[in-house]
N, C-alpha and C. Protein backbone atom coordinates (compact mmCIF):
# COMPACT_ATOMS: atom_id res chain seq x y z
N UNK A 1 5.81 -15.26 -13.49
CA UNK A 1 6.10 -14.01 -12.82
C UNK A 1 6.26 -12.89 -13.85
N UNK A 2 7.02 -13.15 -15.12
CA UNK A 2 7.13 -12.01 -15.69
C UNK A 2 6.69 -12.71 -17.55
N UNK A 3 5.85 -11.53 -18.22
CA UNK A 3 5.13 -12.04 -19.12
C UNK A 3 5.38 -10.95 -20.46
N UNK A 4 5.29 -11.59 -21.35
CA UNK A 4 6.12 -10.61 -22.72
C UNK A 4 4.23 -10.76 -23.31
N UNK A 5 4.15 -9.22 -23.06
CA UNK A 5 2.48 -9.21 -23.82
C UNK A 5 3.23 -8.09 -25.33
N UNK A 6 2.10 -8.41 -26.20
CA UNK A 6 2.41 -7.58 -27.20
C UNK A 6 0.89 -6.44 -27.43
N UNK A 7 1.28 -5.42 -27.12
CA UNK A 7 0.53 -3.88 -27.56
C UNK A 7 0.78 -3.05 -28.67
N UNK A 8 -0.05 -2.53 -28.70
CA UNK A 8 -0.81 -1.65 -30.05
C UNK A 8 -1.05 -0.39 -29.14
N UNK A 9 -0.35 0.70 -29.82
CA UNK A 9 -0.45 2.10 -28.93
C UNK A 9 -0.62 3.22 -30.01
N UNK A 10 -1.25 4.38 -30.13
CA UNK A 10 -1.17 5.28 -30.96
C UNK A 10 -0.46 6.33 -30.11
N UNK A 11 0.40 7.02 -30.61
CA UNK A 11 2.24 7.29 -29.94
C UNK A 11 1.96 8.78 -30.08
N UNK A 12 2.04 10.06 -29.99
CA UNK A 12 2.58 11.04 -30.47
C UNK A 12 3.74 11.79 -30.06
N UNK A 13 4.55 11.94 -30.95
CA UNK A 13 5.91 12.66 -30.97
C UNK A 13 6.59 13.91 -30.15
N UNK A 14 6.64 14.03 -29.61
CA UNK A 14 6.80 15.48 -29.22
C UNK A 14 7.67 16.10 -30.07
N UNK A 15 7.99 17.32 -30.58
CA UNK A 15 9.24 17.78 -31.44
C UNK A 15 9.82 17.68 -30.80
N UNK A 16 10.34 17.66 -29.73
CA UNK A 16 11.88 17.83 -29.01
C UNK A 16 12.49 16.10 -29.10
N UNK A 17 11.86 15.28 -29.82
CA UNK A 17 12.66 13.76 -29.89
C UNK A 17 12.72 13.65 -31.26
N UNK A 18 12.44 14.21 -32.06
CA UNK A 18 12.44 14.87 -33.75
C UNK A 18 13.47 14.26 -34.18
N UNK A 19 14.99 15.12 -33.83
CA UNK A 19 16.16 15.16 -34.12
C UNK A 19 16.75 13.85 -33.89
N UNK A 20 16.18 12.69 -33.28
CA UNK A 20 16.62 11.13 -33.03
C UNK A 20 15.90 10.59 -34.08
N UNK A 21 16.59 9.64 -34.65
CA UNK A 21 16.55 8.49 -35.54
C UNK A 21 14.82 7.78 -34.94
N UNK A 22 13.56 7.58 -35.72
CA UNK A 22 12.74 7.40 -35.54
C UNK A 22 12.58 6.38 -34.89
N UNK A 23 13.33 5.31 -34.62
CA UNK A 23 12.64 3.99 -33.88
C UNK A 23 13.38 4.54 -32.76
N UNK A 24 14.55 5.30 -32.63
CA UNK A 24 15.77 5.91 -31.42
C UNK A 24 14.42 6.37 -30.77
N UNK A 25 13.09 7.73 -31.10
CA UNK A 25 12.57 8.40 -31.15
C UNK A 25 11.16 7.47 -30.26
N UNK A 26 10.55 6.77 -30.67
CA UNK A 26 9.44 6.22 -30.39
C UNK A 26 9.91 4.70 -29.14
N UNK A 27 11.19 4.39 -29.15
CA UNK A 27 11.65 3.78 -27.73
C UNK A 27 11.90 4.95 -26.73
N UNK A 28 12.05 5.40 -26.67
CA UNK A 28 12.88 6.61 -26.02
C UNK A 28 11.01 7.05 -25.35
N UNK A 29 10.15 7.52 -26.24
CA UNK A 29 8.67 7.89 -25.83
C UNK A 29 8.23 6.43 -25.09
N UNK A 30 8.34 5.18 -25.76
CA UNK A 30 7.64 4.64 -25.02
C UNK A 30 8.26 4.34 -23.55
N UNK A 31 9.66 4.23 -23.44
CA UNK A 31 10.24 4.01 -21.89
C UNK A 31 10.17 5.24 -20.67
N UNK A 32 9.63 6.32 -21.47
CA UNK A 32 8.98 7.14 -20.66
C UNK A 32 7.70 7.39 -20.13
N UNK A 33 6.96 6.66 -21.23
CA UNK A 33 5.49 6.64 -21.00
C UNK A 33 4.97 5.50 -20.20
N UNK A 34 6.21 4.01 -20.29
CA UNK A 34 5.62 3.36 -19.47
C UNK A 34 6.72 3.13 -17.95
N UNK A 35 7.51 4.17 -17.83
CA UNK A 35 8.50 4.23 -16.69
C UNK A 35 7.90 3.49 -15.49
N UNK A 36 9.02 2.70 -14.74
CA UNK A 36 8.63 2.03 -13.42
C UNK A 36 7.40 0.93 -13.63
N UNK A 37 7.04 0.51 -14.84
CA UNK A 37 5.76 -0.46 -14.84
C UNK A 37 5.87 -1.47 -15.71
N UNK A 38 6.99 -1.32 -16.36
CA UNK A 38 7.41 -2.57 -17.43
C UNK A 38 8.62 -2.07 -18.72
N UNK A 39 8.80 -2.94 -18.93
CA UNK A 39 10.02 -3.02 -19.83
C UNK A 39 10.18 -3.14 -21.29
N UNK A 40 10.58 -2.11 -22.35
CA UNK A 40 10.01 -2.45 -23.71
C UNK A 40 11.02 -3.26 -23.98
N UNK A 41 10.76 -4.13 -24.67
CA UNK A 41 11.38 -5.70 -25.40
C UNK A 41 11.74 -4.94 -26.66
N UNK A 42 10.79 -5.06 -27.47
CA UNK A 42 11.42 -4.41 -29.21
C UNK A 42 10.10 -3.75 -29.54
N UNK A 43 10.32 -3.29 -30.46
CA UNK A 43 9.14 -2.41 -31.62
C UNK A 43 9.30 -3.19 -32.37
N UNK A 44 7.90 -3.87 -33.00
CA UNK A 44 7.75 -4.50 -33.75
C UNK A 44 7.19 -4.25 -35.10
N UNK A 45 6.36 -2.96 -35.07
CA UNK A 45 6.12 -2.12 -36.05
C UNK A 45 5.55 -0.86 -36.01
N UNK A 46 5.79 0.33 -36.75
CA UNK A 46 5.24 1.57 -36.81
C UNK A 46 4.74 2.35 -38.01
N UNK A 47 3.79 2.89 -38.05
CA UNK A 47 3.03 3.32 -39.33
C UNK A 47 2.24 4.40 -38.93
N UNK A 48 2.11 5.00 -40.00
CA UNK A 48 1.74 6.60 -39.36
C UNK A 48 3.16 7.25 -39.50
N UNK A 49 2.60 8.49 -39.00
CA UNK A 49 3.69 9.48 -38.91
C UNK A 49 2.78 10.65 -39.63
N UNK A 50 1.53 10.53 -39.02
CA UNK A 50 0.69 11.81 -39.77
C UNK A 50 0.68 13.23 -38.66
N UNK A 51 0.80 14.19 -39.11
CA UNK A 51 0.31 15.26 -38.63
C UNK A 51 -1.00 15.59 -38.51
N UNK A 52 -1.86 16.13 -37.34
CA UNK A 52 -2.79 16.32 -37.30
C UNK A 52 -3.40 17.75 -37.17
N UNK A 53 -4.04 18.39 -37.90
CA UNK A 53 -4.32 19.73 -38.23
C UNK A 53 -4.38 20.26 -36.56
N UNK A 54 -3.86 21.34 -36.29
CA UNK A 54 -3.93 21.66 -34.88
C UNK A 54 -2.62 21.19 -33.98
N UNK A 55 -2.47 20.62 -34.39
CA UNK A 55 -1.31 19.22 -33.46
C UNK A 55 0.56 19.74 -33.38
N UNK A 56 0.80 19.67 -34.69
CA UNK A 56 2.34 20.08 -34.81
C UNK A 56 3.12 18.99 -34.17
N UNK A 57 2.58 17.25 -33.84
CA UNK A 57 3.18 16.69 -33.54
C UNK A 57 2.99 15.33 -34.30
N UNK A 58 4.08 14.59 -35.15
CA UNK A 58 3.31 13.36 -35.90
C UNK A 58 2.73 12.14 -34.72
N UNK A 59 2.28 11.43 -35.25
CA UNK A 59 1.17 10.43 -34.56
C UNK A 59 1.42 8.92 -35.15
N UNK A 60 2.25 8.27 -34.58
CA UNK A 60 2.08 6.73 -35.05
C UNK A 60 1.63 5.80 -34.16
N UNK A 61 1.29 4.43 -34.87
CA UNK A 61 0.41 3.02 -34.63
C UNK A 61 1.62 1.95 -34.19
N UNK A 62 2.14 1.90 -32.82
CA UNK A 62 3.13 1.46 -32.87
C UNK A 62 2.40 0.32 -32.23
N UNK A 63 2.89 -1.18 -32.87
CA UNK A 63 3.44 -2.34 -31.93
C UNK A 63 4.48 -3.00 -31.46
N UNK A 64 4.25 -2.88 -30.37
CA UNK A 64 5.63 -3.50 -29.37
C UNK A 64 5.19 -4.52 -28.49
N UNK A 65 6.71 -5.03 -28.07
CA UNK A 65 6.88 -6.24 -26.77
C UNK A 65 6.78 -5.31 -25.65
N UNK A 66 6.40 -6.32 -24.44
CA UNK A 66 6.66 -5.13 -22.62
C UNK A 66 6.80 -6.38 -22.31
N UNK A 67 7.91 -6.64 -21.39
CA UNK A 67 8.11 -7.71 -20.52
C UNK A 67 7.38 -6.75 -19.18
N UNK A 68 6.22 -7.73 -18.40
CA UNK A 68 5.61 -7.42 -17.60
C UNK A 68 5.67 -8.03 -16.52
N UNK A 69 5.65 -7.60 -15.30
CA UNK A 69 5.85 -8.07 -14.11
C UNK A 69 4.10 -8.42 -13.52
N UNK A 70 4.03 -9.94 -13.18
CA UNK A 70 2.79 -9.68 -12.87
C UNK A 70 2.79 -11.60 -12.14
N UNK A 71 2.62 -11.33 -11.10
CA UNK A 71 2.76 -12.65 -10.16
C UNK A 71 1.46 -13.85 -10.47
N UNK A 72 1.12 -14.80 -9.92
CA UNK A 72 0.62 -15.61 -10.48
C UNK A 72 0.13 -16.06 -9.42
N UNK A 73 -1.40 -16.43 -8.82
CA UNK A 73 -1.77 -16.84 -7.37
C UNK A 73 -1.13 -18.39 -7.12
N UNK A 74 -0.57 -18.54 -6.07
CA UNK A 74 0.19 -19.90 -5.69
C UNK A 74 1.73 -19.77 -5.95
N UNK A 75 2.24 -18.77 -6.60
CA UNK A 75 3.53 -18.35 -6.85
C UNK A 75 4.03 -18.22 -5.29
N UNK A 76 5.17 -18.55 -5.32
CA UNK A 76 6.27 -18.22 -3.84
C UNK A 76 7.61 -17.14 -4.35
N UNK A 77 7.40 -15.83 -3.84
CA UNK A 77 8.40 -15.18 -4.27
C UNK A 77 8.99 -14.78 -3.03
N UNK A 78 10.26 -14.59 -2.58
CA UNK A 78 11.07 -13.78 -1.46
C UNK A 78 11.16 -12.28 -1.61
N UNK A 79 10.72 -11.51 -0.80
CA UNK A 79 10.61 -10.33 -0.39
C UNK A 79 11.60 -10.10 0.40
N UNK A 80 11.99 -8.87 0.79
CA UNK A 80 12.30 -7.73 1.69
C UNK A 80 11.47 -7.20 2.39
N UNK A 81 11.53 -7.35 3.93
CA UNK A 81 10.23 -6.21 4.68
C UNK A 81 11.19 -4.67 4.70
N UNK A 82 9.59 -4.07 3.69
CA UNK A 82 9.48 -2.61 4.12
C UNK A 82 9.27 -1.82 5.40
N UNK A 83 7.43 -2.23 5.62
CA UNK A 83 7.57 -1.41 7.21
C UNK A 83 6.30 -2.63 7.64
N UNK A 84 6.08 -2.46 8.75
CA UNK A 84 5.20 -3.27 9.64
C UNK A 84 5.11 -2.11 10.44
N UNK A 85 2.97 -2.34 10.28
CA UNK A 85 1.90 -2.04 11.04
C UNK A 85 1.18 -2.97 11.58
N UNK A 86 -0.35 -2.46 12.33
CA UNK A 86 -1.42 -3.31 12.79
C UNK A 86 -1.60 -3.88 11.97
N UNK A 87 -2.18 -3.80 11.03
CA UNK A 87 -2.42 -4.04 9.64
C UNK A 87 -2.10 -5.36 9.20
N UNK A 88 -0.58 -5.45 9.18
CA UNK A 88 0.44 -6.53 8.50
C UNK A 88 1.89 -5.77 8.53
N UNK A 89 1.70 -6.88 7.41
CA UNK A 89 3.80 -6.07 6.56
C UNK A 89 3.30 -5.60 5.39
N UNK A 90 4.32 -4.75 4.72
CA UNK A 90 4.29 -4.59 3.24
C UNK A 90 6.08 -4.70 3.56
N UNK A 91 6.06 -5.50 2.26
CA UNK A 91 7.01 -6.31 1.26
C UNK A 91 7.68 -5.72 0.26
N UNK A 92 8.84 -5.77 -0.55
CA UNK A 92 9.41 -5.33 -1.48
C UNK A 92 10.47 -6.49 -2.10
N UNK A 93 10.68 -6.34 -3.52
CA UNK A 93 11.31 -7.55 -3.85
C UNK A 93 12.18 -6.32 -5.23
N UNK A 94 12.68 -5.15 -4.59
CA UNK A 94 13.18 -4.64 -5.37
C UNK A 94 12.70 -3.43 -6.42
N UNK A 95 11.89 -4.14 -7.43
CA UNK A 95 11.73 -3.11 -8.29
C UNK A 95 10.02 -2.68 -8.15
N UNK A 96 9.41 -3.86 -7.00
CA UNK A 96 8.10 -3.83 -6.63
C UNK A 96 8.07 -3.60 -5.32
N UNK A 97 6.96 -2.71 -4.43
CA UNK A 97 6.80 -2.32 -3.11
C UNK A 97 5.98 -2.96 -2.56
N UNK A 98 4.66 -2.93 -3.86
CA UNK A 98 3.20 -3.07 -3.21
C UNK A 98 2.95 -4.63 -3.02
N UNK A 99 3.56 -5.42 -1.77
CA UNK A 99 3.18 -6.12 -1.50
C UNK A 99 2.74 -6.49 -0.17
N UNK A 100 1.74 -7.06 0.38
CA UNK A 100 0.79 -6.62 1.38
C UNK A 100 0.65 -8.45 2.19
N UNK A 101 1.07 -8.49 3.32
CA UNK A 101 0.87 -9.39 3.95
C UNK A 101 -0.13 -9.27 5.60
N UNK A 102 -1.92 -9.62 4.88
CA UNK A 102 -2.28 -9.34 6.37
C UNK A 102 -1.80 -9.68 7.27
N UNK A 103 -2.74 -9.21 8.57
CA UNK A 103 -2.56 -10.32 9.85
C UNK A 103 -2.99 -11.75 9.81
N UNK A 104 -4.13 -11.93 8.77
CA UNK A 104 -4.42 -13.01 9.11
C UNK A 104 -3.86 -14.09 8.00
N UNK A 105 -2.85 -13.59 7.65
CA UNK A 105 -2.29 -14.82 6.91
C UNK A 105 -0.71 -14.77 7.25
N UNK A 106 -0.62 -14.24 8.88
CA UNK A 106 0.84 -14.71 9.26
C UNK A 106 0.34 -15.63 9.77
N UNK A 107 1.59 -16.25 10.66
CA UNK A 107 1.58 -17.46 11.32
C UNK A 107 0.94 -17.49 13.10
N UNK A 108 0.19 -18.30 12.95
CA UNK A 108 -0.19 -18.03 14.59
C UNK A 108 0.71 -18.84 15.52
N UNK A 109 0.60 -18.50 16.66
CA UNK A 109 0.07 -17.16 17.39
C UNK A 109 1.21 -16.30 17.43
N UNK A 110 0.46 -15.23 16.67
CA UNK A 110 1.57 -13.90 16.46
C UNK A 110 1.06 -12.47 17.57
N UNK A 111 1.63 -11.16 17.86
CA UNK A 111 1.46 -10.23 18.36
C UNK A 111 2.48 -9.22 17.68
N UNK A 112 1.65 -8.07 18.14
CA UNK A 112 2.13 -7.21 17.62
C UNK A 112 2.66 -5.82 19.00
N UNK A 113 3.49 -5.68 18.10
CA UNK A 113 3.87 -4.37 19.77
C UNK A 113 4.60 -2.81 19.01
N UNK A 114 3.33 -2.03 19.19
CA UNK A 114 3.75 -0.63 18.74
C UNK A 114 5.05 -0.36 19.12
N UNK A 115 5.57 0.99 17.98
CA UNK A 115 6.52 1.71 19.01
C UNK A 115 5.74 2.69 19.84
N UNK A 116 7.43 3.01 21.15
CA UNK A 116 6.02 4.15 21.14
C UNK A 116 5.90 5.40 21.08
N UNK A 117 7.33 6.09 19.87
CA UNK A 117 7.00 7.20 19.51
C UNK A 117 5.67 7.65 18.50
N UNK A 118 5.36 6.25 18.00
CA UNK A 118 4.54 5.86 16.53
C UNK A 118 3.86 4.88 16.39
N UNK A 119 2.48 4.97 17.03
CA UNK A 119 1.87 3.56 16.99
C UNK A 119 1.31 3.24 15.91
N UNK A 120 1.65 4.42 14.72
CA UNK A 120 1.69 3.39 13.36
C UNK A 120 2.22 2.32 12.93
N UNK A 121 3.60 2.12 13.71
CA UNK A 121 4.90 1.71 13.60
C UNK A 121 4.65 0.61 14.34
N UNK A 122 5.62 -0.61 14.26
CA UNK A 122 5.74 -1.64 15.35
C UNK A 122 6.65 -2.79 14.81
N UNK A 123 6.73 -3.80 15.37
CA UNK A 123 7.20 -4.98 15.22
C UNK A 123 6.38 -6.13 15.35
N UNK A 124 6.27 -6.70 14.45
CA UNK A 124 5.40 -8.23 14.50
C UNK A 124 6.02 -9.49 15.39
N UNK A 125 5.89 -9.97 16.07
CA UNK A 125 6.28 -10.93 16.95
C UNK A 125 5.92 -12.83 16.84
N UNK A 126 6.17 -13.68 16.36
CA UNK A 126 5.78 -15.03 16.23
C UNK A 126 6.32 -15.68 17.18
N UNK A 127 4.83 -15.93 17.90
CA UNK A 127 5.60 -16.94 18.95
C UNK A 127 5.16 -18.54 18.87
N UNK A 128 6.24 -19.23 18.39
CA UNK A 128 6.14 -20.14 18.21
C UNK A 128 6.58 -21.68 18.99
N UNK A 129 6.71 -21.54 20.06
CA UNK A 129 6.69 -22.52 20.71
C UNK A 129 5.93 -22.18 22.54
N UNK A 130 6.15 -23.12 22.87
CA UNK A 130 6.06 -22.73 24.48
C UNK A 130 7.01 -22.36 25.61
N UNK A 131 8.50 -22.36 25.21
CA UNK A 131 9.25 -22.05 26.14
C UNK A 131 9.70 -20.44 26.20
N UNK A 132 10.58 -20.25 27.03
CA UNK A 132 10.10 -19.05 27.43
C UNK A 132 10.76 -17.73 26.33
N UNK A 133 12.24 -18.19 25.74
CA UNK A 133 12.17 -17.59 24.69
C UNK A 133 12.02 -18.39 22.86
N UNK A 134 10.62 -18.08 23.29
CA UNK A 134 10.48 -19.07 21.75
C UNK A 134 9.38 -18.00 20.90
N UNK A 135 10.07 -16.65 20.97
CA UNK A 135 9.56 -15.11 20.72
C UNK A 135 10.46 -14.96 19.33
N UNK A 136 10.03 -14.68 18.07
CA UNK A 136 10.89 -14.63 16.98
C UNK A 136 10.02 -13.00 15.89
N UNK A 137 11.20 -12.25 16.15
CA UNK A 137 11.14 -11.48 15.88
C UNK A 137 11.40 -10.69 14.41
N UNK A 138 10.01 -10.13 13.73
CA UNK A 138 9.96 -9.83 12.27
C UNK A 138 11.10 -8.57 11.77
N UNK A 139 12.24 -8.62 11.72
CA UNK A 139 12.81 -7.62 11.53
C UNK A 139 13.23 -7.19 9.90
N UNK A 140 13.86 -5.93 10.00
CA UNK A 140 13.71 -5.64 8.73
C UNK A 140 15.20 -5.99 7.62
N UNK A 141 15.81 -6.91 8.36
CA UNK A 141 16.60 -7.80 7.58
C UNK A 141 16.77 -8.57 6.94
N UNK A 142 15.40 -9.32 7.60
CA UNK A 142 14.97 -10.56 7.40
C UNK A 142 14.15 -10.87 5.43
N UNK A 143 14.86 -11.74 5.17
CA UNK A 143 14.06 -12.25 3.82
C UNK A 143 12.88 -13.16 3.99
N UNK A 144 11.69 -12.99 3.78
CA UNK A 144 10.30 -13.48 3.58
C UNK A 144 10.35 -14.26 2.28
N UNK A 145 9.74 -15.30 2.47
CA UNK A 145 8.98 -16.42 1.38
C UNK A 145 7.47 -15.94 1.59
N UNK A 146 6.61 -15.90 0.38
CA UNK A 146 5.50 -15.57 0.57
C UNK A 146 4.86 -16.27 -0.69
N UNK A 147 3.84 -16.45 -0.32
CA UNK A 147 2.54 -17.26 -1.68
C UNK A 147 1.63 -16.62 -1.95
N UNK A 148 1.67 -16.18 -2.96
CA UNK A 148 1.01 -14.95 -3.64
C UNK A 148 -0.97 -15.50 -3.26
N UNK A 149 -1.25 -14.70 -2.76
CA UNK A 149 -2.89 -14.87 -2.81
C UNK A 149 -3.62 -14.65 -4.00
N UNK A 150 -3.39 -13.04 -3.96
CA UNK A 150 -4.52 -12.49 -4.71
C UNK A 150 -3.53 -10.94 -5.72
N UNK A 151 -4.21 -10.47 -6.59
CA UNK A 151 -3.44 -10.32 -7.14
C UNK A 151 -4.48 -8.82 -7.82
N UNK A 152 -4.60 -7.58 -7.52
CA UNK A 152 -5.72 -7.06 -7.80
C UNK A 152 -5.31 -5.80 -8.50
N UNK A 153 -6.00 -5.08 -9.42
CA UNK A 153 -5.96 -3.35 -9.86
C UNK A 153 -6.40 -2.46 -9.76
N UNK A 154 -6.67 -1.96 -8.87
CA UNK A 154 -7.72 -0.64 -8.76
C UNK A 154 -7.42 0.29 -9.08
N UNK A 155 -9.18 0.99 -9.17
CA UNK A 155 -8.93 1.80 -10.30
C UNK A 155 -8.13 3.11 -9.87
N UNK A 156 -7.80 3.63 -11.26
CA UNK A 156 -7.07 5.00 -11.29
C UNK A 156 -7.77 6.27 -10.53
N UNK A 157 -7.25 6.69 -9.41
CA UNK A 157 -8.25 7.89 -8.74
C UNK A 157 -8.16 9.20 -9.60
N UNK A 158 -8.99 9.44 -9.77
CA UNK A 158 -9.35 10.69 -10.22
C UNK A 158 -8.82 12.13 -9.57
N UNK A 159 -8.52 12.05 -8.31
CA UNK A 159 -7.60 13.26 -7.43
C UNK A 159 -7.31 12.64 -6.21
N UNK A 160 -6.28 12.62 -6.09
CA UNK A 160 -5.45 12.46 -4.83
C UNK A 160 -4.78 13.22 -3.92
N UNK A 161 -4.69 12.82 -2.48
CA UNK A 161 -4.64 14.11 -1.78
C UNK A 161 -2.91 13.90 -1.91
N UNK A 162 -2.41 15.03 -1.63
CA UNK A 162 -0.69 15.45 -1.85
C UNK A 162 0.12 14.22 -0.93
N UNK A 163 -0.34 14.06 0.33
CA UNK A 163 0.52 13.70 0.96
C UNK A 163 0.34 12.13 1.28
N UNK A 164 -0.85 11.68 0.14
CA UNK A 164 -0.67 10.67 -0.25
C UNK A 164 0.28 9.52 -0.33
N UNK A 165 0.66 8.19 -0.30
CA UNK A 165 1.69 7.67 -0.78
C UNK A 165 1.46 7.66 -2.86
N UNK A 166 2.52 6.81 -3.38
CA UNK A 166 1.91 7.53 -5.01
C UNK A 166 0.47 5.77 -5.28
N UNK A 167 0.21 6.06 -5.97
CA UNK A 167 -0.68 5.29 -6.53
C UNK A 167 0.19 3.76 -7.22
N UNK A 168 -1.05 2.79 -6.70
CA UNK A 168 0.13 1.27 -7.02
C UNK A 168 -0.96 0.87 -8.06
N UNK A 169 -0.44 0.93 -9.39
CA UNK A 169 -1.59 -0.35 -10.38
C UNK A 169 -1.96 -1.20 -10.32
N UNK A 170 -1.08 -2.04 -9.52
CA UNK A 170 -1.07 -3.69 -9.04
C UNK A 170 -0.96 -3.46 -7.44
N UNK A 171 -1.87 -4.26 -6.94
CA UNK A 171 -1.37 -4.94 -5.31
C UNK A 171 -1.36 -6.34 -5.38
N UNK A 172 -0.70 -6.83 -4.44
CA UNK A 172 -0.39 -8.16 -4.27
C UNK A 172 -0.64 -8.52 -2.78
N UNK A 173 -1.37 -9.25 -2.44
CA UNK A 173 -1.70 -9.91 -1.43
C UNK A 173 -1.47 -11.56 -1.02
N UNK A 174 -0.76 -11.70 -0.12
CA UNK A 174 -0.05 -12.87 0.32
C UNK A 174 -0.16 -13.19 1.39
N UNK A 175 0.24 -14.94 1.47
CA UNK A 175 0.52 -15.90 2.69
C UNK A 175 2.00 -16.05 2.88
N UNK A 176 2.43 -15.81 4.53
CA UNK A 176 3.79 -15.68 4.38
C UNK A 176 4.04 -17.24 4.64
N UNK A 177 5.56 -17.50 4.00
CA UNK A 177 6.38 -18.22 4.39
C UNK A 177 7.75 -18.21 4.74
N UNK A 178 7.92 -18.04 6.25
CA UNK A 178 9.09 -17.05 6.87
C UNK A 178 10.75 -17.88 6.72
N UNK A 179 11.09 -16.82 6.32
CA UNK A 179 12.74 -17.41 5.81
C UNK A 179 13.66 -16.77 6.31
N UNK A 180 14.43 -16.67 7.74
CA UNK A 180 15.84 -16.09 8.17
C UNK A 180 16.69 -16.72 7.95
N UNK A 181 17.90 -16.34 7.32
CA UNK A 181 19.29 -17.01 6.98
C UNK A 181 19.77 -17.02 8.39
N UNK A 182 20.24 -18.55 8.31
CA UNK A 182 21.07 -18.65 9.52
C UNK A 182 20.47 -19.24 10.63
N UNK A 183 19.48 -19.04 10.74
CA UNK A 183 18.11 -19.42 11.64
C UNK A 183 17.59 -20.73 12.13
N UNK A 184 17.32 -21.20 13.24
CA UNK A 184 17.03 -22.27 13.77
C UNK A 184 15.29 -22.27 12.60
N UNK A 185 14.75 -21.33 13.09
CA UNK A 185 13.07 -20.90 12.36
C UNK A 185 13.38 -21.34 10.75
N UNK A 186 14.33 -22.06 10.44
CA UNK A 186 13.91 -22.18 8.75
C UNK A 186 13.62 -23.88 9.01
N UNK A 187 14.57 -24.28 9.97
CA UNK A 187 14.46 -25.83 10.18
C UNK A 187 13.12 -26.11 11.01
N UNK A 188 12.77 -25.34 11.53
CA UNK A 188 11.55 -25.91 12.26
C UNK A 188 11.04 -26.14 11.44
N UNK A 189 10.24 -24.89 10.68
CA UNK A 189 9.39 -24.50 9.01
C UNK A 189 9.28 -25.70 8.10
N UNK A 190 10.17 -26.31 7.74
CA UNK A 190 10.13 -26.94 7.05
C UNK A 190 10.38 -29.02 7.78
């Protein structure tokens, strides 16, 4: 799930991080540059520190650790449901959103039932037996087990419209495996 890669970056300084102690200086740039997408471990080395005619800012060859978040197909991680559409669910496990559970890798026979201020909106429904309430309902309390499918990056858009959601580097696509605390539905499941 989470992986310590080592990178090679050419860094430049801004003057306004000047006045900090140089490695203070080049952590400080890199936890901004890679905010919300991974974690710097250590600096492992830096060289350079040239000015470049035009520039007014020095320039170093830094290598560092990033502990990286990055799932593994057949992995089972527990989520949080975000929101449920036609679509599916999307998932959250905290410090990650983009996780995407179609329709066709819930459990059958499922339905779905808009709201109906928002038929973007709805509730997923599993009905899993034959009696009459054997209707189990996807709510947003509920903790999900899921098995990572697929695991993909697309590319960086070039312009995006404003009201956009923001751009995900990673998606994750999954098979659920449904988990309510407390729940008759965990003993069936298993």
């Amino acid at each position: 799930m989470f992986y310590l890669s080592k990178i090679e970056h050419k860094l430049t300084l801004p003057p306004s991080l000047l006045a900090l102690p140089i490695g203070e200086a080049i952590h400080t740039k890199l936890e901004r540059l890679f905010l919300d997408k991974v974690i710097v471990y250590d600096i492992v080395s830096m060289e350079g520190g040239s000015i470049f005619p035009g520039d007014g800012a020095p320039t170093y060859l830094v290598v560092f650790n990033l502990i990286m978040f990055r799932p593994f197909p057949g992995e089972i991680i527990t989520g949080k449901l975000v929101s449920s559409d036609a679509d599916g669910l999307r998932l959250s496990i905290g410090f990650f959103d983009d996780i995407y559970i179609p329709t066709h890798h819930m459990p059958n026979p499922n339905r779905y039932e808009p709201e109906n201020s928002n038929k973007n909106k709805g509730t997923w429904f599993w009905d899993y037996g034959e009696e009459i309430d054997s209707s189990f309902s996807i709510n947003y309390t509920d903790e999900i087990k899921f098995q990572v499918q697929s695991v993909s990056y697309p590319p960086i858009p070039v312009e995006q419209p404003k009201e956009s959601k923001p751009f995900a580097p990673m998606l994750v696509s999954d098979k659920w495996h449904f988990r309510r605390k407390q729940d008759r539905l965990w003993r069936i499941l298993r």
